[in-house]
N, C-alpha and C. Protein backbone atom coordinates (compact mmCIF):
# COMPACT_ATOMS: atom_id res chain seq x y z
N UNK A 1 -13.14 41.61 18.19
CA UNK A 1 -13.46 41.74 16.79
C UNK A 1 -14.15 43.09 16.55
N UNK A 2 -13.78 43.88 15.70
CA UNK A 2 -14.34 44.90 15.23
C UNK A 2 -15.91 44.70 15.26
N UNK A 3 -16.44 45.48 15.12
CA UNK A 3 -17.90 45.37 14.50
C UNK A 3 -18.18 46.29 13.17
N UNK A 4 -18.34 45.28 12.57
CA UNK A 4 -19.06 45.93 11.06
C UNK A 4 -20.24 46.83 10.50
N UNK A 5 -19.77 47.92 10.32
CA UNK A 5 -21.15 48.96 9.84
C UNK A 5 -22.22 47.97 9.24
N UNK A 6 -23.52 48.90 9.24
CA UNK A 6 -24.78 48.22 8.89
C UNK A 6 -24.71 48.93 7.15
N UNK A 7 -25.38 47.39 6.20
CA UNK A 7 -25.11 48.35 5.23
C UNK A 7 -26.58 48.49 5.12
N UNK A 8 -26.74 49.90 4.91
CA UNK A 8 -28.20 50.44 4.56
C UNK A 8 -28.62 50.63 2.99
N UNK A 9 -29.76 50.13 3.27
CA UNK A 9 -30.16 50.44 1.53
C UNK A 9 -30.47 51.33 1.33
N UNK A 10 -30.37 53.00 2.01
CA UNK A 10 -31.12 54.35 1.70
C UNK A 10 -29.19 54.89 2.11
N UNK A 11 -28.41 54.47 2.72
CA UNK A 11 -27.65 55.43 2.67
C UNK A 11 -26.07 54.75 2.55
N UNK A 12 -26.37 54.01 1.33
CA UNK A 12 -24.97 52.97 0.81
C UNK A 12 -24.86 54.07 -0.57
N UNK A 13 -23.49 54.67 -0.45
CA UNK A 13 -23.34 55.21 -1.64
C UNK A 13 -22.83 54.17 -2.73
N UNK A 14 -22.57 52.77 -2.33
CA UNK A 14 -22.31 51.50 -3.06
C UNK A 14 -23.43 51.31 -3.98
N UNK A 15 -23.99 51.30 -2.98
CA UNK A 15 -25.91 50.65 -3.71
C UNK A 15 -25.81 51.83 -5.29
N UNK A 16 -25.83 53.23 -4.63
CA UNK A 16 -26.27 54.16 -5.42
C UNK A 16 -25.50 54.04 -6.70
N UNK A 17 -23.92 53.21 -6.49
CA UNK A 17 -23.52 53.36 -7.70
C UNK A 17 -23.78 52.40 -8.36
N UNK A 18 -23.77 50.88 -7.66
CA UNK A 18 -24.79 50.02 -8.36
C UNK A 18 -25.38 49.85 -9.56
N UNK A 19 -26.16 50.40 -8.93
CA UNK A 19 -27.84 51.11 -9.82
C UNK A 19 -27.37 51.94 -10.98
N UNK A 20 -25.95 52.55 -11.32
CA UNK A 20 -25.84 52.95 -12.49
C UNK A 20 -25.11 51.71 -13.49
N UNK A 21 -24.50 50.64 -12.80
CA UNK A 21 -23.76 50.14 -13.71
C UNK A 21 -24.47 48.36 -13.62
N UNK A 22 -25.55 48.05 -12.46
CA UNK A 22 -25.60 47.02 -12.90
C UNK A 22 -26.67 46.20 -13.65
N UNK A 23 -27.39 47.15 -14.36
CA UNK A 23 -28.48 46.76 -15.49
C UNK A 23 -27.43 46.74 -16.52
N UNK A 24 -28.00 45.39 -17.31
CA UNK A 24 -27.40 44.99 -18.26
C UNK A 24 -27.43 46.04 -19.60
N UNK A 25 -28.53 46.47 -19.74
CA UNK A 25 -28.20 47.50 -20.52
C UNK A 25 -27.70 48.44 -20.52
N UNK A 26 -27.27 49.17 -19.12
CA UNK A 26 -26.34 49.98 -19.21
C UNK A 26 -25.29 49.77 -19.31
N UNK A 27 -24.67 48.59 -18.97
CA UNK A 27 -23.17 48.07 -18.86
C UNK A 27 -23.05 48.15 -20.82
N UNK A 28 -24.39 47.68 -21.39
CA UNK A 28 -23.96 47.29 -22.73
C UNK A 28 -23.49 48.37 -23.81
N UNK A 29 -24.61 49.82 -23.10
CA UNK A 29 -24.64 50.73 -23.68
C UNK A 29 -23.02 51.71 -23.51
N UNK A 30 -22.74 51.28 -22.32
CA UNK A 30 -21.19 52.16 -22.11
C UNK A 30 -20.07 50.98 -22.97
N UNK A 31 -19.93 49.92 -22.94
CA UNK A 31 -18.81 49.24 -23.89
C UNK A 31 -19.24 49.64 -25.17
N UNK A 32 -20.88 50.45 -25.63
CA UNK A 32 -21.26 50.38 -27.16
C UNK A 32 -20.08 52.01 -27.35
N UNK A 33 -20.45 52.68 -26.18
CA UNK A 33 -19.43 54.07 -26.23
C UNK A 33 -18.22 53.97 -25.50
N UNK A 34 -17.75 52.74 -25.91
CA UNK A 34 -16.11 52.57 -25.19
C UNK A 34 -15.15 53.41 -26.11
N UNK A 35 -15.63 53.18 -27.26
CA UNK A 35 -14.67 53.87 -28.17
C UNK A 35 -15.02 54.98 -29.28
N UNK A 36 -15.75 55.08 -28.07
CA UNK A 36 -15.83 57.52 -29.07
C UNK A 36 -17.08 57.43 -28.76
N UNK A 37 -17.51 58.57 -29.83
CA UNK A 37 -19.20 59.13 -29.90
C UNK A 37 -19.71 58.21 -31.13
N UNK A 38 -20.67 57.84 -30.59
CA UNK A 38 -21.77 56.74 -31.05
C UNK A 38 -23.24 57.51 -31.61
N UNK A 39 -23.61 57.56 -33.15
CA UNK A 39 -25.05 57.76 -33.57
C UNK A 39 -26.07 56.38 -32.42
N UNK A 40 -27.00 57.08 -32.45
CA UNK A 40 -27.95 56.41 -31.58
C UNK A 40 -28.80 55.09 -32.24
N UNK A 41 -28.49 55.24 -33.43
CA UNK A 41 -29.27 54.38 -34.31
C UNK A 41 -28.51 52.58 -34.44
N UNK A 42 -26.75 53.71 -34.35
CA UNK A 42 -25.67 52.55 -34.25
C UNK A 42 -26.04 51.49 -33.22
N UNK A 43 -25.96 52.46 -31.90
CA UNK A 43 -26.05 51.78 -31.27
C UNK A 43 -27.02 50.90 -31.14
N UNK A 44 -27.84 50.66 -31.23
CA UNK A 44 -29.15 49.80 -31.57
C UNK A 44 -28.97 48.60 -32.17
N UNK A 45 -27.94 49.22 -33.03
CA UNK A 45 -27.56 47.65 -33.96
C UNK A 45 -26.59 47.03 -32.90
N UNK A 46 -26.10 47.70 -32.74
CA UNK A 46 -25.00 47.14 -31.39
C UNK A 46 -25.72 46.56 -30.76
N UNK A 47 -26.34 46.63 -29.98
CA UNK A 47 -26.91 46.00 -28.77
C UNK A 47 -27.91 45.23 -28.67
N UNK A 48 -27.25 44.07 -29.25
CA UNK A 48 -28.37 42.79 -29.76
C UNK A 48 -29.80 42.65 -28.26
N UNK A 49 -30.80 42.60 -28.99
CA UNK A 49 -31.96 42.61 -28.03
C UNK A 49 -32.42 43.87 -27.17
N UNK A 50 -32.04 44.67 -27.62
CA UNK A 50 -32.24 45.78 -26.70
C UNK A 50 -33.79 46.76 -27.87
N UNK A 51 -34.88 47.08 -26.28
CA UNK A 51 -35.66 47.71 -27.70
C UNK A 51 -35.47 49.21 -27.55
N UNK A 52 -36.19 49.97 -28.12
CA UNK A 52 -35.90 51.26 -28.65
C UNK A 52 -35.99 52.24 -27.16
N UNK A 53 -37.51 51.81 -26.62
CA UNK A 53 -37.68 52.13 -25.07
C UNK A 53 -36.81 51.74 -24.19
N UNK A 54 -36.23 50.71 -23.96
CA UNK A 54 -35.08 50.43 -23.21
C UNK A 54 -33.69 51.62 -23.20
N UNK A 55 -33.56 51.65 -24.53
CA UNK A 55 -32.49 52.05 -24.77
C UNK A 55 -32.29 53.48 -24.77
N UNK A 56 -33.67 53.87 -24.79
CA UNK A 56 -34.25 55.37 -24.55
C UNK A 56 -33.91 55.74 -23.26
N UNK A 57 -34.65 54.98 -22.38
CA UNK A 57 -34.64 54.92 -20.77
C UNK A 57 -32.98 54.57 -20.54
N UNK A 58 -32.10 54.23 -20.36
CA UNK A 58 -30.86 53.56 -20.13
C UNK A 58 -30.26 54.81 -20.40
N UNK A 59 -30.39 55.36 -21.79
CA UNK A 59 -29.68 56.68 -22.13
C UNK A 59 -30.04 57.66 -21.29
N UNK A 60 -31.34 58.27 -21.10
CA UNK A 60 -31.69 59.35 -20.32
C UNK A 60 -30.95 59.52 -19.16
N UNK A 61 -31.12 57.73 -18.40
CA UNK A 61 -30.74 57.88 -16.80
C UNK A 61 -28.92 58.05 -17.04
N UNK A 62 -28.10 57.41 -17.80
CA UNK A 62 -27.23 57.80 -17.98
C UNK A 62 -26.61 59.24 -17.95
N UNK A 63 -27.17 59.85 -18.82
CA UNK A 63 -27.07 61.33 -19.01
C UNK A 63 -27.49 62.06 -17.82
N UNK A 64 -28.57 61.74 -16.81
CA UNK A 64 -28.91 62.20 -15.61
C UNK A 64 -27.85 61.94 -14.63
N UNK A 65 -27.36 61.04 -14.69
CA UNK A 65 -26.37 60.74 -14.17
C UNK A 65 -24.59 61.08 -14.24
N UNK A 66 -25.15 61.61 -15.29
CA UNK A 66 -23.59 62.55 -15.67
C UNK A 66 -22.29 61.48 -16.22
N UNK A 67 -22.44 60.60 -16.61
CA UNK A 67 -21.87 59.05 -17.51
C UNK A 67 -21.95 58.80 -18.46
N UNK A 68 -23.14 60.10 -19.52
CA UNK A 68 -23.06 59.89 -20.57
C UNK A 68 -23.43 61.44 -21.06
N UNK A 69 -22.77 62.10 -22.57
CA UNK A 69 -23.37 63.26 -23.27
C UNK A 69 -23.94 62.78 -24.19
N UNK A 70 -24.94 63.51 -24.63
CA UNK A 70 -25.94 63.46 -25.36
C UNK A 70 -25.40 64.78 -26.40
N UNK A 71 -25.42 64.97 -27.85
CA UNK A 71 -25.72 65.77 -28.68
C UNK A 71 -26.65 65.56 -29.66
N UNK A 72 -27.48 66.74 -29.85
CA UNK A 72 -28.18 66.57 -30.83
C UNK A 72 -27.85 67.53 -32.02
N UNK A 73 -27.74 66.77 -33.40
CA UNK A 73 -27.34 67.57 -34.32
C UNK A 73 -28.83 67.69 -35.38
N UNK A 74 -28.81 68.60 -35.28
CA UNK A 74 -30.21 69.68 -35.92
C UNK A 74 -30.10 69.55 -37.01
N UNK A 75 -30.58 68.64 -38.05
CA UNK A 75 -30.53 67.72 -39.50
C UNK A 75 -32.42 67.15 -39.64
N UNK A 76 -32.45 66.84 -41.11
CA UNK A 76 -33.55 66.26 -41.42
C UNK A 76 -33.30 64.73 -41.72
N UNK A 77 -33.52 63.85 -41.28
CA UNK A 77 -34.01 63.50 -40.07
C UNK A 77 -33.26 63.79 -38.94
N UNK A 78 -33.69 64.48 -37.59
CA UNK A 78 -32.41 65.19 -36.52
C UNK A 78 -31.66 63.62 -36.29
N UNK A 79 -30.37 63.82 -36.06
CA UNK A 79 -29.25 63.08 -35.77
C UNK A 79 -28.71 63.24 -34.34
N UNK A 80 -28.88 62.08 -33.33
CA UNK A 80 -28.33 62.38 -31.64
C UNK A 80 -27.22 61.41 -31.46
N UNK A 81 -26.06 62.07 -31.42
CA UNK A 81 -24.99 60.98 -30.84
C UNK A 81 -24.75 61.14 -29.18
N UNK A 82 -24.47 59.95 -28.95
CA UNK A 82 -23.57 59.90 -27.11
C UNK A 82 -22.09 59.63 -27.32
N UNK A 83 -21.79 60.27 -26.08
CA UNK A 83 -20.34 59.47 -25.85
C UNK A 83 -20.25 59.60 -24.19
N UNK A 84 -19.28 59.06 -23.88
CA UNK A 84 -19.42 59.10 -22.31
C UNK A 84 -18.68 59.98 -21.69
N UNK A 85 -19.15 60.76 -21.03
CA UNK A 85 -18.27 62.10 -20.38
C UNK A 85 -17.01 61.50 -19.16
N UNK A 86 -16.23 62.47 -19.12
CA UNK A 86 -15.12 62.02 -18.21
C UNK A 86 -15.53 61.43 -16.84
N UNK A 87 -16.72 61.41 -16.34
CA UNK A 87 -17.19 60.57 -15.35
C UNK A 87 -17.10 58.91 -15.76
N UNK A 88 -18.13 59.00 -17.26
CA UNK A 88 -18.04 58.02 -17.60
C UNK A 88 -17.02 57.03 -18.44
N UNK A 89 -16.08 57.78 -18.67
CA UNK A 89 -14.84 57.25 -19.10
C UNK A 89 -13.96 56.75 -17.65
N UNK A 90 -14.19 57.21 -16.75
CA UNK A 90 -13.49 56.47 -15.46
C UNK A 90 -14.27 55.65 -15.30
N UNK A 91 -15.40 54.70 -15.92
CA UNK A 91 -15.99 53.52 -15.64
C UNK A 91 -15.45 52.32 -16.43
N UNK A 92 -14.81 52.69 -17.31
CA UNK A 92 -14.31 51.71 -18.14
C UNK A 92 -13.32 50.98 -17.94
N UNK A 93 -12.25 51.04 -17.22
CA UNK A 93 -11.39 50.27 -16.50
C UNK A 93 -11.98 49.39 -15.45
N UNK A 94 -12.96 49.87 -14.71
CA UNK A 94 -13.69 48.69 -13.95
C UNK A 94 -14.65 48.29 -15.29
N UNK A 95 -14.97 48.22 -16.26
CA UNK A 95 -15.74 47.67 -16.40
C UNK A 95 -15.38 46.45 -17.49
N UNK A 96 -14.07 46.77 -17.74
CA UNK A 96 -12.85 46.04 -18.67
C UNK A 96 -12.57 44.81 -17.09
N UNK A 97 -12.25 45.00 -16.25
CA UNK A 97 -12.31 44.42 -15.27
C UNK A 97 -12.76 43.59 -14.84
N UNK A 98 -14.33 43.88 -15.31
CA UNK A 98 -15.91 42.95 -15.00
C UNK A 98 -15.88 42.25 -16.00
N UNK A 99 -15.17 42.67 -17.28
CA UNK A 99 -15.57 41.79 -18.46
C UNK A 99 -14.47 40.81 -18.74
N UNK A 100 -13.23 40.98 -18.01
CA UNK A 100 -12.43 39.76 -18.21
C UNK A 100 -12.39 38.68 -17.20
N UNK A 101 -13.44 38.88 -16.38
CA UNK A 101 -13.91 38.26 -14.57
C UNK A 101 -14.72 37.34 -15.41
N UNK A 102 -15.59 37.86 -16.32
CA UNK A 102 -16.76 37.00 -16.52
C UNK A 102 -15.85 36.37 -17.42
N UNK A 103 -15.42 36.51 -18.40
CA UNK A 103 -14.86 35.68 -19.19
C UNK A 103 -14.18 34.64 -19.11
N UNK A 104 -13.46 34.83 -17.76
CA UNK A 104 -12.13 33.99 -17.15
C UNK A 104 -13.55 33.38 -16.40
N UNK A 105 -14.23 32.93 -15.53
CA UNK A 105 -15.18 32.94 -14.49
C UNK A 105 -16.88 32.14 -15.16
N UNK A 106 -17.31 32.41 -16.12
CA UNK A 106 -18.50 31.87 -16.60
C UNK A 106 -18.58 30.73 -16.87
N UNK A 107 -17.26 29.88 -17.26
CA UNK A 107 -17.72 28.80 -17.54
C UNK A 107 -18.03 27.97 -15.52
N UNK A 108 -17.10 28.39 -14.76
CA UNK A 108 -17.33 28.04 -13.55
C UNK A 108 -18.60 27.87 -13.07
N UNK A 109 -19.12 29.25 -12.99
CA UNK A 109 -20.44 29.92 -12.98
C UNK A 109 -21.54 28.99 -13.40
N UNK A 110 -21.41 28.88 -14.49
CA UNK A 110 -22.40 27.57 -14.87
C UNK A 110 -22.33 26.26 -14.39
N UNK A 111 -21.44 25.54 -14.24
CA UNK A 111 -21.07 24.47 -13.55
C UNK A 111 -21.23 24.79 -12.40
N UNK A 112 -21.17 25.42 -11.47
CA UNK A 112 -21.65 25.27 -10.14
C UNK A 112 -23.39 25.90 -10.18
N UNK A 113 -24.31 26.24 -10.98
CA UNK A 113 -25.62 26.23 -11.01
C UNK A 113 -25.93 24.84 -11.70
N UNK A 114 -25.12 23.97 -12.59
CA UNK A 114 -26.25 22.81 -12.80
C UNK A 114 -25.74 22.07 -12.13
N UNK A 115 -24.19 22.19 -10.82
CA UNK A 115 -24.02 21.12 -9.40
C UNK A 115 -25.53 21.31 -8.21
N UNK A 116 -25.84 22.93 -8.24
CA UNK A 116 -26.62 23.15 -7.39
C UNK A 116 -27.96 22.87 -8.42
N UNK A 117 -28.21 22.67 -8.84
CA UNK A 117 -29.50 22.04 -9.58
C UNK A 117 -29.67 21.02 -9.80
N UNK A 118 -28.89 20.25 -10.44
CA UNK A 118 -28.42 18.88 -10.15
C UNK A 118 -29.21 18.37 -8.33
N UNK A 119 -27.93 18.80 -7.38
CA UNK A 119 -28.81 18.70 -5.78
C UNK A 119 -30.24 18.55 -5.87
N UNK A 120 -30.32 19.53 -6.17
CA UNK A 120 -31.63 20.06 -6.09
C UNK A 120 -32.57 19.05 -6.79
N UNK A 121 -32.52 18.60 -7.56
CA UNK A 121 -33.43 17.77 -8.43
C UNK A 121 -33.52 16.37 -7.41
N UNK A 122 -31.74 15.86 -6.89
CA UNK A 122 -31.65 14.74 -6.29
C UNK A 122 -32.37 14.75 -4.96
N UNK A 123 -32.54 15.86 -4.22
CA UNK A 123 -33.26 15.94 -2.83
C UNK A 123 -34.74 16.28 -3.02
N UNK A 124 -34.93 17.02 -3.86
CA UNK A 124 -36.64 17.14 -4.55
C UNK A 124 -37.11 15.27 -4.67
N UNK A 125 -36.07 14.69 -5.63
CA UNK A 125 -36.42 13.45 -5.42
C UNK A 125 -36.50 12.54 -4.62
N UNK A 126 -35.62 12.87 -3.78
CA UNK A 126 -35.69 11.97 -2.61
C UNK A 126 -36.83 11.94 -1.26
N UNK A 127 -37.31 13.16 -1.25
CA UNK A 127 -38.04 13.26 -0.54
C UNK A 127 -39.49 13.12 -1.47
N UNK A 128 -39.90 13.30 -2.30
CA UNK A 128 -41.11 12.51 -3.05
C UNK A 128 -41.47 11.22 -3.16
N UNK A 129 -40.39 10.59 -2.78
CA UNK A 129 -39.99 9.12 -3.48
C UNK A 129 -40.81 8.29 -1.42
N UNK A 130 -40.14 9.41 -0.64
CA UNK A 130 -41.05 8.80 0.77
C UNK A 130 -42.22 8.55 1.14
């Protein structure tokens, strides 16, 4: 049998990409710029529950990350739209991907956490009950 690399958490370029796509707010913020350049304000309304700091932070690291542009248009009150740069436009097919997984997949998902909770309640009980 082969032997399987070690996966490291300092030198998984997996991990590293991870970390850009699997906070929920970033996933939310790239489907909010699936389709063009987005005012920043829009997006906000878009993204039910998200607060202003979140969405601040999510954008920055985005843009650090080269997955999202930022413009700012020099107006009273100034006006900043995003859209996602050609890095981040090659995320959208996986992420169309992720979103018809969950869709097809969630109701499962749930049913096997209240089978394993369910257990869980019945062996919590059973052993109290001794």
């Amino acid at each position: 049998m082969k032997a399987q690399p070690n996966i490291s958490m300092e030198s998984c370029s997996y991990r590293h990409v991870l970390e850009i796509i699997s906070n929920k707010w970033t996933a939310l913020a790239i489907y909010a710029m699936e389709d063009g350049t987005i005012r920043y304000g829009e997006m906000m309304r878009r993204i039910e529950g998200v607060s202003q700091k979140m969405l601040t932070q999510t954008l920055k690291q985005l843009e650090r990350d080269g997955v999202v542009n930022r413009k700012l248009i020099p107006s009273v009150p100034p006006v900043t739209e995003y859209s996602l740069s050609p890095l981040g436009e090659s995320l959208i097919p996986i992420m169309r991907m992720l979103k018809v997984w969950a869709a097809d997949n969630y109701d499962s998902v749930l049913e096997a956490r209240e089978e394993y909770d369910s257990q869980r309640v019945r062996v919590k009980n059973e052993v109290s009950s001794k």
